[in-house]
Protein backbone atom coordinates (compact mmCIF):
# COMPACT_ATOMS: atom_id res chain seq x y z
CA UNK A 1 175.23 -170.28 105.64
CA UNK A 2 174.75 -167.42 107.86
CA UNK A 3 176.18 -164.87 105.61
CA UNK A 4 173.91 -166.10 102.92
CA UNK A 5 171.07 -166.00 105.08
CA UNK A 6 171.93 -162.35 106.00
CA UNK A 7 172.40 -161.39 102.25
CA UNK A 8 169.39 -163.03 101.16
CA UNK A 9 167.33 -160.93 103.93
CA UNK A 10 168.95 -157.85 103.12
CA UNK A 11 168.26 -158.07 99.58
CA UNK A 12 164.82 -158.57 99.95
CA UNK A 13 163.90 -156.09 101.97
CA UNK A 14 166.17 -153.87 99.96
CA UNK A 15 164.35 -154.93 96.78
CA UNK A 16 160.85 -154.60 98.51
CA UNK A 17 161.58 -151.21 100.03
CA UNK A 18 161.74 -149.32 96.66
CA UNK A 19 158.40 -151.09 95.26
CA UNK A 20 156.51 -150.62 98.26
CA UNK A 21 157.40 -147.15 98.22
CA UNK A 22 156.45 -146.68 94.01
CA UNK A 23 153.22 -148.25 95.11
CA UNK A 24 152.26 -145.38 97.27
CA UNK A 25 152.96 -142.79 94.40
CA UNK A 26 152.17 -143.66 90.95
CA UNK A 27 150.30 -146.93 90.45
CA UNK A 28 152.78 -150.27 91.12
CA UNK A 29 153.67 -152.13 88.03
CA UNK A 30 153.96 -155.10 89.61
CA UNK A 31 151.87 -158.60 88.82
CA UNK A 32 149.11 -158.75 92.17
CA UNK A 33 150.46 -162.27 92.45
CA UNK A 34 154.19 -161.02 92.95
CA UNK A 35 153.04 -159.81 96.43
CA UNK A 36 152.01 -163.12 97.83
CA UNK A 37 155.23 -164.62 96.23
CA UNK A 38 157.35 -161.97 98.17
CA UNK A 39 155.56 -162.36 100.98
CA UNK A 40 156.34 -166.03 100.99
CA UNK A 41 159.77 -165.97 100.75
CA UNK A 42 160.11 -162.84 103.62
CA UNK A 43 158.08 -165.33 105.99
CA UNK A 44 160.05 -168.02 104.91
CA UNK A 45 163.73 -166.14 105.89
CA UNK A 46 161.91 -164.84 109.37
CA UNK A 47 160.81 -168.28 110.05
CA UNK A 48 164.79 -170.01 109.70
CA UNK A 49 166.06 -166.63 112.45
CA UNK A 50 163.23 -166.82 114.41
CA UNK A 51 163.93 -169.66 115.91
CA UNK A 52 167.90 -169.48 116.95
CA UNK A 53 167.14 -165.61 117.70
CA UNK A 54 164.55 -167.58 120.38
CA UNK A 55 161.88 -164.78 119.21
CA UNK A 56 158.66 -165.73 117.76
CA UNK A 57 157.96 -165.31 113.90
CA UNK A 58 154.67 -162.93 115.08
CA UNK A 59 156.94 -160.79 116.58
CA UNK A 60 158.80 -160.47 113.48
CA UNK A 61 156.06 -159.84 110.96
CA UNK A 62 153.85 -157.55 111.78
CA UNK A 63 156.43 -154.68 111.75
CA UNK A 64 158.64 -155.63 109.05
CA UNK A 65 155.75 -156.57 106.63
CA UNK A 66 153.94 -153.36 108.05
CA UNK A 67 156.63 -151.51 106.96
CA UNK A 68 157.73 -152.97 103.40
CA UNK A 69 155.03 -154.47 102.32
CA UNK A 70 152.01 -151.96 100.88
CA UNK A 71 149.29 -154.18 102.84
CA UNK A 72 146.80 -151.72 105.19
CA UNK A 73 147.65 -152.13 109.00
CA UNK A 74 144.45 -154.06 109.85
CA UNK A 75 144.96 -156.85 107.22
CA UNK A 76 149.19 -157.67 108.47
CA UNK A 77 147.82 -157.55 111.91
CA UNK A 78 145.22 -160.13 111.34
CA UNK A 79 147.57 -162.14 109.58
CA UNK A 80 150.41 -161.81 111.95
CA UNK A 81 148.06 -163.13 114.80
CA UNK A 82 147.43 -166.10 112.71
CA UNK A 83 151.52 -166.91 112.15
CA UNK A 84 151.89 -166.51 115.95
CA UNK A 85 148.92 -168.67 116.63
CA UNK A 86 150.12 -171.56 113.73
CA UNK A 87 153.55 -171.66 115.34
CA UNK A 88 151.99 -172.01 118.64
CA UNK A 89 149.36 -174.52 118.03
CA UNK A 90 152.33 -176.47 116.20
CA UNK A 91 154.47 -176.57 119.61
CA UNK A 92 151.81 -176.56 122.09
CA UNK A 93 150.96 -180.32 122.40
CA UNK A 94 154.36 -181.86 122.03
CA UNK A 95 155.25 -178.93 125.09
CA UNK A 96 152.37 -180.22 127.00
CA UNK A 97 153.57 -183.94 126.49
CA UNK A 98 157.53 -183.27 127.75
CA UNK A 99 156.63 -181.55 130.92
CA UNK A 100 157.64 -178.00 129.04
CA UNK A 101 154.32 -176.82 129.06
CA UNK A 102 152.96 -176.34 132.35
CA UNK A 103 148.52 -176.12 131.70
CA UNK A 104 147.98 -175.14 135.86
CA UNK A 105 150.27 -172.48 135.21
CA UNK A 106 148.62 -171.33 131.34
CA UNK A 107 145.20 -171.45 132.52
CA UNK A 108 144.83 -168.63 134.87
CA UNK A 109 147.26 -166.10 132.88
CA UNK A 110 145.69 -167.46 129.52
CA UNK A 111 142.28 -166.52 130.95
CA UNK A 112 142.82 -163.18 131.86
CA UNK A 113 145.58 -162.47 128.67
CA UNK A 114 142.16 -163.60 126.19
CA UNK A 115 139.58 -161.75 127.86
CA UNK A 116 141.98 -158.34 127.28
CA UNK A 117 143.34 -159.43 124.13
CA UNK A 118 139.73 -159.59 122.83
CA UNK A 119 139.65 -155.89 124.07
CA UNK A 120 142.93 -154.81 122.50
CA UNK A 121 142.11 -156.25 119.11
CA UNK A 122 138.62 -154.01 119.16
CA UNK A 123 140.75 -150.87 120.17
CA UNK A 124 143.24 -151.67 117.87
CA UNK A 125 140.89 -151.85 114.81
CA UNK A 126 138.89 -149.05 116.40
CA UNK A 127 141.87 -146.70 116.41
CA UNK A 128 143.22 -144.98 113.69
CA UNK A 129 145.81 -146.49 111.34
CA UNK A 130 148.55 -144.00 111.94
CA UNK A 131 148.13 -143.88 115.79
CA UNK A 132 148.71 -147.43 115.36
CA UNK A 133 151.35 -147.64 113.34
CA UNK A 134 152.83 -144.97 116.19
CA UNK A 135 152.53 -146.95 118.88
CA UNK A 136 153.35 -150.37 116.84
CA UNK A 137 157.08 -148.55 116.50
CA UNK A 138 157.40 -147.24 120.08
CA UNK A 139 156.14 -151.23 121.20
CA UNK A 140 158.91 -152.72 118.81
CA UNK A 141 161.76 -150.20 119.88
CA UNK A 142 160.82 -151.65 123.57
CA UNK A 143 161.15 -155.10 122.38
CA UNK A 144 164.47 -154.73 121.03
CA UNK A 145 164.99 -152.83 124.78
CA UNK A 146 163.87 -155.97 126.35
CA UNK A 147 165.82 -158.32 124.41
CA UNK A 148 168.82 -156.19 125.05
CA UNK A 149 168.21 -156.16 128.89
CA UNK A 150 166.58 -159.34 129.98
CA UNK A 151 168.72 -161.85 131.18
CA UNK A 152 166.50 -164.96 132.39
CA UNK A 153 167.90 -167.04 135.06
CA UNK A 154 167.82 -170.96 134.35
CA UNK A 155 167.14 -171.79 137.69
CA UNK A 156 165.84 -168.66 139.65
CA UNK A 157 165.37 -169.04 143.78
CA UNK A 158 162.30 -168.97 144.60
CA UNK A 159 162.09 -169.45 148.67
CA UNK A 160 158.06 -169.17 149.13
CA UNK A 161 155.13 -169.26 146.98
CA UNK A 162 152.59 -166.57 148.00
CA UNK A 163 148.95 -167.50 149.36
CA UNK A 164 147.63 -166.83 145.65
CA UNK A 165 149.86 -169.56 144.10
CA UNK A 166 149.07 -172.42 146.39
CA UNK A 167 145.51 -171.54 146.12
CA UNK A 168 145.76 -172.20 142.63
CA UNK A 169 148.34 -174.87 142.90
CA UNK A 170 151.44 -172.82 140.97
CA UNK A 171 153.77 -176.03 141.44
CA UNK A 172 154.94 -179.15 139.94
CA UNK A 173 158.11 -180.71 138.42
CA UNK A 174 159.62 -181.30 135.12
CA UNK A 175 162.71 -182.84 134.22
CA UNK A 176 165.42 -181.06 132.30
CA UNK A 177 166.46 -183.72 129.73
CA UNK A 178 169.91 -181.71 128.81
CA UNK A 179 170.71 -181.89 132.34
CA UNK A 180 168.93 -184.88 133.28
CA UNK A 181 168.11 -183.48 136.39
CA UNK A 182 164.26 -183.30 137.74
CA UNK A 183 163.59 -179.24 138.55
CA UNK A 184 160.85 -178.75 141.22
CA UNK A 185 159.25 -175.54 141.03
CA UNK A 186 157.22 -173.12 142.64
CA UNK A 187 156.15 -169.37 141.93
CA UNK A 188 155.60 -166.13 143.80
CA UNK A 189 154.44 -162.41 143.08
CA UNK A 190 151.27 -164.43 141.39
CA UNK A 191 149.28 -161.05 141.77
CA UNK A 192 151.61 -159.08 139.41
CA UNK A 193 152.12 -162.03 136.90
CA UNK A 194 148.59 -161.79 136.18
CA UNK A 195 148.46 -158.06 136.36
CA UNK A 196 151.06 -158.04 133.33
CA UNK A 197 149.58 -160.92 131.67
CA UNK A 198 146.48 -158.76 131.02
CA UNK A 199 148.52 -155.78 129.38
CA UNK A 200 150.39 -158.37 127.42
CA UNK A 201 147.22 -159.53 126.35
CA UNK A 202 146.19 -156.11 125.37
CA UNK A 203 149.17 -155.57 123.47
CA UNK A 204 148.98 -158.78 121.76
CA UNK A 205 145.49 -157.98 120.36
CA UNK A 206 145.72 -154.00 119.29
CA UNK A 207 149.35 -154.80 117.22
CA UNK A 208 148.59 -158.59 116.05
CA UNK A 209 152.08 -159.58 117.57
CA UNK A 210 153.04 -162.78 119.23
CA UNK A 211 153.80 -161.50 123.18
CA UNK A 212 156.52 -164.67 123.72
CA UNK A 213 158.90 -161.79 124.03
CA UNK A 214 157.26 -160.99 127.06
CA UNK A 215 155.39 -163.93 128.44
CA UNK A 216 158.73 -165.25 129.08
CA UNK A 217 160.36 -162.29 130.70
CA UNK A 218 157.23 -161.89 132.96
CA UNK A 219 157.12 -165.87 134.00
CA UNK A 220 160.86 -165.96 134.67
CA UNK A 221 161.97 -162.72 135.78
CA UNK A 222 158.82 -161.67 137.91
CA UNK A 223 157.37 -164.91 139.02
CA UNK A 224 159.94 -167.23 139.77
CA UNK A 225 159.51 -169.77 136.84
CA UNK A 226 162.46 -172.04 135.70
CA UNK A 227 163.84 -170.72 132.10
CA UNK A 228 162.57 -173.24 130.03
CA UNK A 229 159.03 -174.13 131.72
CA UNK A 230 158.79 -170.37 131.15
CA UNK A 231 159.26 -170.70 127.03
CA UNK A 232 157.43 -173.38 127.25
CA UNK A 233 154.22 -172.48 128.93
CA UNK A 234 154.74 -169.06 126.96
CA UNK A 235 153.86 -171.18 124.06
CA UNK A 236 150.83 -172.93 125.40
CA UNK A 237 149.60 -169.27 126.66
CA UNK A 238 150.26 -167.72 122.83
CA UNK A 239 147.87 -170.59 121.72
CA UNK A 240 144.80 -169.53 123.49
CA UNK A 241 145.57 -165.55 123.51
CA UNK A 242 146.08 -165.29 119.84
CA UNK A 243 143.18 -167.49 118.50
CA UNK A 244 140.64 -164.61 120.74
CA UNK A 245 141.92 -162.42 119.28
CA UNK A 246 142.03 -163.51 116.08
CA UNK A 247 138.41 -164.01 116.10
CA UNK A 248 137.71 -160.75 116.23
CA UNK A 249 140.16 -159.33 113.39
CA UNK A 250 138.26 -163.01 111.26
CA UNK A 251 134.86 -161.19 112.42
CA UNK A 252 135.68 -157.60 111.28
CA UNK A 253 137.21 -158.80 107.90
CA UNK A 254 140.49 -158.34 108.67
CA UNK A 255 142.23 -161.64 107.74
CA UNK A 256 142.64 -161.54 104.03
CA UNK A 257 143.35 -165.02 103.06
CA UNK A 258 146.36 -163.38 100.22
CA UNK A 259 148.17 -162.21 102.76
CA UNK A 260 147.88 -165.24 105.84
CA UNK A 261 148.20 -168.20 103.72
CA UNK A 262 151.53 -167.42 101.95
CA UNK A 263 152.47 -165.75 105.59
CA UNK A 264 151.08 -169.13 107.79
CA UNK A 265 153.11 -171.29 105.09
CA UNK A 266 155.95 -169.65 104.72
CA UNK A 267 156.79 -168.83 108.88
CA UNK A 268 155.67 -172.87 109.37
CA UNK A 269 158.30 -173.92 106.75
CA UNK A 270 161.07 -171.80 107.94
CA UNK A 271 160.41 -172.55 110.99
CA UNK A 272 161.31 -175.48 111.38
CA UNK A 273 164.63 -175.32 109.13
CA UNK A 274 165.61 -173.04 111.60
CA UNK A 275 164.76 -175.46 114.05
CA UNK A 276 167.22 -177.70 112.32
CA UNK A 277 170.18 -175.34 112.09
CA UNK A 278 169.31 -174.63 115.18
CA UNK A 279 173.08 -176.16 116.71
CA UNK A 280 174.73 -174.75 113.67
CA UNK A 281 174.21 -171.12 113.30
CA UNK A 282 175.52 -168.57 115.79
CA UNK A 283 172.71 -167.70 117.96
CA UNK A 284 174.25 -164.16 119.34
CA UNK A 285 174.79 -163.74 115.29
CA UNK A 286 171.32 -163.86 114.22
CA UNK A 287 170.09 -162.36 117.56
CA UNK A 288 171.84 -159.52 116.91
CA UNK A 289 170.62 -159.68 112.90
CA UNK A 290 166.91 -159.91 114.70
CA UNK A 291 167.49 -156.47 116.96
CA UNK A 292 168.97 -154.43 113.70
CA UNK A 293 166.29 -155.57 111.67
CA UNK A 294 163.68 -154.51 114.46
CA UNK A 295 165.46 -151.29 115.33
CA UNK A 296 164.93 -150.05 111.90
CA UNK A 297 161.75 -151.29 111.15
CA UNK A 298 160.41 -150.08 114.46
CA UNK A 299 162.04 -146.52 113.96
CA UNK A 300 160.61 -146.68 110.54
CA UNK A 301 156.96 -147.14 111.69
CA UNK A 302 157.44 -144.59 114.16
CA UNK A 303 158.80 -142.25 111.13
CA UNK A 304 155.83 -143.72 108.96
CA UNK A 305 152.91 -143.13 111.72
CA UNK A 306 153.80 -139.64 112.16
CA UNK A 307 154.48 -139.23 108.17
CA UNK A 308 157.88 -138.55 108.35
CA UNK A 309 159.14 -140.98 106.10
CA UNK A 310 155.83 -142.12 103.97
C-alpha cells in the first residue's frame, strides 16, 4: 500500500512537472478541465500522508501546487487557506468535545494569531509574486528543519505557571484515553507563546499555509503544554486564524472557486482515508516521503522566485 501510494505521488507530480512547465512556453494543449481533475487527485494523495506524516494538508499544498501546478501565487494561496481551514473546522468540535481542544487556551493565542494573520494576508497579496514565492521556499525549507529537529515531549514538567497564565486561567485537565490516565496541566513562558503566535499568524496569512507545524512546536516545546492538548488546541487555533485570513484573499478575489473546490474535496476525502490507515502505514515512512517532497518543492520555489529554474 505504501509503495503504491509513493508511486502514485511520484508519478503525478512527474507527469504534472513537464505540463506545467509547456504551459509557461508555448500555449498548453491541455483540456481547462484537466487542471481541476489533476488537482483533485494531488489533494486527494496529500490528504491520505498528511495525516500519518501528523502535518496538515495546508502545509502541503500551497508549495507543491505552487510549484507544479501553472495557477498564479495569489489564487493557491487563497485556496490553500481554505483546505487548512476545512480540515480544521472538520476536527475542531469533536476536539473541543474529548477534552483535546483546550478553548481558554485557543482564545488568547487565536486572538492575537487573527488580528496578524489579517495583516500578513494584505502584505502577502501586496508583495510581489516572486518575493513571495522567495520567501514561500526559504519558510518551507524551515519547516522541513523543524520537523527534522522538534521532538515534543508527551508529558513536559512544567513546575510553575507564570503570573500571565493564572491571570488568564492557562489550566485544566484532560484525560488521555490511550493511557487512561487524567493529565493535569498548567503552562508557563505565556508572554513568548503569544509573542510567536502573532508571527505564526503572520506567516499563516502572507503564504496561505496551515501553521499546525508550528502551533504545536510553540504550545509544547515553549509553553509547557502536554503533546496532544497541544495538536489538539493547534487545531481549534487553525480554525479561527485561517478563516481571517481567508476573508481577505475572498475580498481581494483571490479564491477562485476552480482551484478550492476540487482542492477542499479532494484534501477532505483523503483525509480521512489516511485517517483510516492511520495504524497501518509506517508513519516514519511517509514522514520521511513528506520532508523529500517538501525539500524539493521548497528548493524549487526558492529556484523559481529568483528565476533560476522557471
Amino acid at each position: 500500500m505504501l509503495r503504491a501510494a509513493i508511486g502514485v505521488v511520484c508519478g503525478v507530480l512527474a507527469t504534472l512537472a513537464p505540463a506545467h512547465a509547456a504551459s509557461l512556453g508555448a500555449p498548453a494543449q491541455v483540456a481547462w478541465w484537466i487542471w481541476p481533475l489533476a488537482l483533485f487527485a494531488c489533494c486527494f494523495l496529500l490528504g491520505i500522508v498528511a495525516v500519518p506524516a501528523g502535518i496538515g494538508g495546508g502545509t502541503l499544498f500551497v508549495p507543491i501546487v505552487a510549484s507544479f501546478f501553472p495557477f498564479h501565487l495569489d489564487f493557491v494561496r487563497g485556496a490553500g487557506l481554505l483546505v487548512a481551514l476545512a480540515s480544521a473546522l472538520s476536527s475542531g468540535p469533536m476536539l473541543l468535545r474529548s477534552g483535546l481542544g483546550s478553548l481558554r487556551l485557543t482564545l488568547p493565542l487565536a486572538v492575537l494569531a487573527s488580528a496578524s494573520a489579517i495583516g500578513g494576508a494584505m502584505l502577502g497579496l501586496a508583495l510581489p509574486a516572486a518575493a513571495v514565492q522567495v520567501m514561500l521556499g526559504v519558510l518551507v525549507l524551515g519547516i522541513v528543519g523543524v520537523m527534522l529537529l522538534s521532538h515534543g515531549s508527551e508529558y513536559p514538567l512544567v513546575r510553575r505557571s507564570d503570573l500571565l497564565a493564572r491571570s488568564l486561567a492557562l489550566h485544566g485537565m484532560f484525560v488521555d484515553r490511550a493511557s487512561g490516565r487524567t493529565v493535569q496541566w498548567q503552562v508557563h513562558h505565556t508572554l513568548g507563546g503569544l509573542a510567536a503566535f502573532t508571527v505564526i499568524g503572520v506567516m499563516a496569512g502572507m503564504f496561505g499555509i496551515g501553521a499546525g507545524w508550528a502551533n504545536v512546536p510553540v504550545l509544547n516545546l515553549v509553553m509547557g503544554t502536554p503533546l496532544k492538548l497541544a495538536a489538539g488546541t493547534s487545531g481549534v487555533v487553525l480554525s479561527l486564524v485561517d478563516s481571517s485570513a481567508a476573508w481577505v484573499y475572498l475580498h481581494r478575489g483571490a479564491v477562485l472557486p476552480l482551484i478550492a473546490v476540487p482542492s477542499v474535496l479532494g484534501t477532505m476525502l483523503g483525509a480521512r482515508i489516511g485517517a483510516r490507515l492511520l495504524h497501518r502505514l509506517d508513519a516514519r515512512a511517509i514522514r520521511r516521503l513528506v520532508l523529500g517532497v517538501l525539500l524539493f518543492a521548497g528548493l524549487r520555489a526558492l529556484l523559481k522566485g529568483t528565476g533560476v529554474w522557471p
